[in-house]
N, C-alpha and C. Protein backbone atom coordinates (compact mmCIF):
# COMPACT_ATOMS: atom_id res chain seq x y z
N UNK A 1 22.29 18.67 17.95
CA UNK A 1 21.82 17.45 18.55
C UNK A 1 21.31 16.51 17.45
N UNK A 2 21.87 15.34 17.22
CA UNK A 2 21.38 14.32 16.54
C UNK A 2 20.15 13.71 17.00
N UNK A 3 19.16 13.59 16.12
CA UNK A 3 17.90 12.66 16.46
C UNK A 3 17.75 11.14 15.56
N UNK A 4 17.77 10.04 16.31
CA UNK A 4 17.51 8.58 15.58
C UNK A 4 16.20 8.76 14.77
N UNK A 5 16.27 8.38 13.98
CA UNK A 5 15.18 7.46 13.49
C UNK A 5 14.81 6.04 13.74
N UNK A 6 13.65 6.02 13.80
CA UNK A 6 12.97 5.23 14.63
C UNK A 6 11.74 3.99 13.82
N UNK A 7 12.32 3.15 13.05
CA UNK A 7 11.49 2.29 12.17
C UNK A 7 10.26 1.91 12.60
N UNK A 8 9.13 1.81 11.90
CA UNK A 8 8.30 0.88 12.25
C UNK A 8 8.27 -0.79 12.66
N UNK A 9 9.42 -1.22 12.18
CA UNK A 9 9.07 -2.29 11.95
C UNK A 9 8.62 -2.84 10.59
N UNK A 10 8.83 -4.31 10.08
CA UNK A 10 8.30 -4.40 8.60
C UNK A 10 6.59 -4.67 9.15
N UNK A 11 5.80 -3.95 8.14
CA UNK A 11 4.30 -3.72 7.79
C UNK A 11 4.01 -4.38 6.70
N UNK A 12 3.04 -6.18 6.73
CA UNK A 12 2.80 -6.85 5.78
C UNK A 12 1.20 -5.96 5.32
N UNK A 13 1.45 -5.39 3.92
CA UNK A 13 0.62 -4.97 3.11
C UNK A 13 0.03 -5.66 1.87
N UNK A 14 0.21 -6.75 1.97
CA UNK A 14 -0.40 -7.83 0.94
C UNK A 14 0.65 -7.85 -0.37
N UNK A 15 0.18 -6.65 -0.86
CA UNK A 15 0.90 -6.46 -2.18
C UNK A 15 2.73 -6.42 -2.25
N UNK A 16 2.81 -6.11 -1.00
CA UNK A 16 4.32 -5.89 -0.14
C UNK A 16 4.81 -5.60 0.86
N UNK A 17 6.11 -5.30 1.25
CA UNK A 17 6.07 -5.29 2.73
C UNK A 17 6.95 -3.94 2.62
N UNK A 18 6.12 -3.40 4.11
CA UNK A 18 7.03 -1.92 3.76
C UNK A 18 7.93 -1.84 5.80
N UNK A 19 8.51 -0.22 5.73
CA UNK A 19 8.85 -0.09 6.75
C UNK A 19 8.84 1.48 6.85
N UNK A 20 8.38 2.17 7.86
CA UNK A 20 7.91 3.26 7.62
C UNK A 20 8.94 3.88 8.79
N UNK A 21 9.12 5.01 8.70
CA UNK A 21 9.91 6.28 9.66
C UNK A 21 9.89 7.68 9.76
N UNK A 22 9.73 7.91 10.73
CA UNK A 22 9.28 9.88 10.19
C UNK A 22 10.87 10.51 10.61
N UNK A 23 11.20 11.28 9.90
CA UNK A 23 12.53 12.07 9.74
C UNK A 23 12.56 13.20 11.07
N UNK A 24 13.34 13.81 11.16
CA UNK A 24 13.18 14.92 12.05
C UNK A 24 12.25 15.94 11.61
N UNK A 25 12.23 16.07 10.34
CA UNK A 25 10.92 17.31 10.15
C UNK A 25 9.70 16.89 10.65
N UNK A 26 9.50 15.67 10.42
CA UNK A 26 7.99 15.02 10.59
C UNK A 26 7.55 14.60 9.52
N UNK A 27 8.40 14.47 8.44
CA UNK A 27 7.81 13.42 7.19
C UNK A 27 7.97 12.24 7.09
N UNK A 28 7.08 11.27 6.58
CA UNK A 28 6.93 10.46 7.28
C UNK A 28 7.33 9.75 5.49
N UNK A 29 8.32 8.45 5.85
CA UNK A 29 8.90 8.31 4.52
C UNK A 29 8.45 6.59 4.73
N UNK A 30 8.32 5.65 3.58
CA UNK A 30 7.98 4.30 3.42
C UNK A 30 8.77 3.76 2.32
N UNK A 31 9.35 2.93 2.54
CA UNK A 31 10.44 1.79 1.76
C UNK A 31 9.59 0.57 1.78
N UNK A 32 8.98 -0.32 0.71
CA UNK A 32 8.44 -1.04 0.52
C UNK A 32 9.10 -1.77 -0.39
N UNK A 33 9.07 -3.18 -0.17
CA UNK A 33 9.29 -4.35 -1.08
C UNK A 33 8.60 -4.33 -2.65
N UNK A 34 9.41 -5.35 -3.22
CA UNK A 34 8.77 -5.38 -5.33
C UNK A 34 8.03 -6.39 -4.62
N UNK A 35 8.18 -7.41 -4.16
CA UNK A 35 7.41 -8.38 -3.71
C UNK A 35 6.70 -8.83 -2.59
N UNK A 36 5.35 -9.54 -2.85
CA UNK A 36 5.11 -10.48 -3.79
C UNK A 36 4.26 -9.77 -5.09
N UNK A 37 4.07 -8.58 -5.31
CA UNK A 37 3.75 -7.85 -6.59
C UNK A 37 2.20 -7.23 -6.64
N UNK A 38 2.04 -6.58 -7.39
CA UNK A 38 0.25 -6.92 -7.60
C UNK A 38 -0.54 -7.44 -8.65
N UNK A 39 0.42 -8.83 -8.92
CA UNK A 39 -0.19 -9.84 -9.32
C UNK A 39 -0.18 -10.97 -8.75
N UNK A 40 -0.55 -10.75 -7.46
CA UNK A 40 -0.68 -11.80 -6.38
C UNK A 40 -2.06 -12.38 -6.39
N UNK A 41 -3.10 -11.48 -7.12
CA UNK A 41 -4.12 -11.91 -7.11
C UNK A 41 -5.05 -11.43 -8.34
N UNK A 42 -4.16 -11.45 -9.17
CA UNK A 42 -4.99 -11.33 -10.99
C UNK A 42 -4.03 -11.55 -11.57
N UNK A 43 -4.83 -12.05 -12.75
CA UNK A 43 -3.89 -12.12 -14.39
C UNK A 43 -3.05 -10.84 -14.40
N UNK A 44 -2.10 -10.83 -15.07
CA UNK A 44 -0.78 -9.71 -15.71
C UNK A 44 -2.31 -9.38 -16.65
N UNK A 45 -2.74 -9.76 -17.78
CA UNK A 45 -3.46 -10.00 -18.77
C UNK A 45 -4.71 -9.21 -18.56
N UNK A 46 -4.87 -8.99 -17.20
CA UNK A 46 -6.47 -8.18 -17.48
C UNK A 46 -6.34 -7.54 -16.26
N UNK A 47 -5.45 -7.61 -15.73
CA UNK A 47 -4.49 -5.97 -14.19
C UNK A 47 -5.17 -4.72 -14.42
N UNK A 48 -6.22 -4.37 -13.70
CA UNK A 48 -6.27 -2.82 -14.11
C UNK A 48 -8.19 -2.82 -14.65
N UNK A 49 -8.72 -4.15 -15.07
CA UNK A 49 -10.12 -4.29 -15.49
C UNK A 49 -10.98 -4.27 -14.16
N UNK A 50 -10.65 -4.69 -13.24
CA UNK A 50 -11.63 -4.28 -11.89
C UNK A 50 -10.94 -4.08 -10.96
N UNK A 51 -11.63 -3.50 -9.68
CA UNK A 51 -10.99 -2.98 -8.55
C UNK A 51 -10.47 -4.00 -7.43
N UNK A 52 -8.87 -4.51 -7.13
CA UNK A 52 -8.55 -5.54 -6.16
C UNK A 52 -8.39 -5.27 -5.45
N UNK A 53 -8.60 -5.25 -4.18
CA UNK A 53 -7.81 -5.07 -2.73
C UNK A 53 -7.08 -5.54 -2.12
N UNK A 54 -6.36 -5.19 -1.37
CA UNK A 54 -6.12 -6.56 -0.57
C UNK A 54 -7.44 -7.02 1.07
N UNK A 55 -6.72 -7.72 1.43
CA UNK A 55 -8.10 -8.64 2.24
C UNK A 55 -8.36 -7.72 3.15
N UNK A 56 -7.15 -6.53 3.51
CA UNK A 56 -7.96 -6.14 4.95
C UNK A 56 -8.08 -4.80 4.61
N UNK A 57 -9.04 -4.79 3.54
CA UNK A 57 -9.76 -3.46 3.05
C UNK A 57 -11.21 -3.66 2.16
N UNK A 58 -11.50 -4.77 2.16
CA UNK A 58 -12.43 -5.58 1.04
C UNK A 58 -13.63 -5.10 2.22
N UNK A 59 -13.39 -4.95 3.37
CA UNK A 59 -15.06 -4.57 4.13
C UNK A 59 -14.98 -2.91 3.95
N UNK A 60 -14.15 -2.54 3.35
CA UNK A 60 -14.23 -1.01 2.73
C UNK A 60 -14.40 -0.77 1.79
N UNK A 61 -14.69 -2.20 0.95
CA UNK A 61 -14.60 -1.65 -0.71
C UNK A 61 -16.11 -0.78 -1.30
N UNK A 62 -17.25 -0.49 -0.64
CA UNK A 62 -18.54 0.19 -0.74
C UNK A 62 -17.87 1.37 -0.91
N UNK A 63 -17.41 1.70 0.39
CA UNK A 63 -16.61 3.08 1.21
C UNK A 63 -15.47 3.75 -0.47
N UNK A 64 -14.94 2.64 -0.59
CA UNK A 64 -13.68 2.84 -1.28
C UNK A 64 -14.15 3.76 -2.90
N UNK A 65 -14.56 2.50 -3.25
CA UNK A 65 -15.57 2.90 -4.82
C UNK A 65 -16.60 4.09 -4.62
N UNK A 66 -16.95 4.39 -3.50
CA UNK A 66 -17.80 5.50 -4.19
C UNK A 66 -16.84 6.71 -3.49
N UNK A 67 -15.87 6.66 -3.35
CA UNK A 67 -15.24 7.85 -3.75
C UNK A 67 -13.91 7.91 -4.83
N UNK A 68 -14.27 6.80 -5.73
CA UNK A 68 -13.20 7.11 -7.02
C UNK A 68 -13.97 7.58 -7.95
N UNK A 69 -13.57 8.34 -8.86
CA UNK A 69 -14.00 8.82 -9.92
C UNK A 69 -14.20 7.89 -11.62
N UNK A 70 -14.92 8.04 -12.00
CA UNK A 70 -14.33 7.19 -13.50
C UNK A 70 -13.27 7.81 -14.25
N UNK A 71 -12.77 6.96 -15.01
CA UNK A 71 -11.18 7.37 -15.48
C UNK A 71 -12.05 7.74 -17.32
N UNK A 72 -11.83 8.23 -18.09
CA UNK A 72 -12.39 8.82 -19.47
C UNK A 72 -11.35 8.35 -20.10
């Protein structure tokens, strides 16, 4: 018996746009766009010096940061 897959739909994620589908096992796989990049909202030049989000995670960013670690 053949089973479809069944898209999400495209999912605007700021940084890009994806489309998500779970396979017959139940893994759940995501194809996302290069664009518009994640320098949509910093310099190329200093990418990577503080933590960006996108907008609809910024009321999580407390939440977010205190569970990353520092990098050595």
């Amino acid at each position: 018996m053949r089973q479809e897959l069944t898209p999400s739909g495209e999912v605007e994620r700021y940084y890009f746009r994806s489309l998500y589908f779970r396979e017959p096992g139940g893994n759940l796989f995501e194809i996302a766009s290069d664009t518009p990049g994640f320098a949509v909202d910093e310099p190329f030049e200093t990418m990577g010096e503080a933590l960006s989000l996108p907008p609809f995670l910024e009321s999580r960013r407390a939440q977010i940061e205190a569970g990353l670690k520092p990098l050595d």
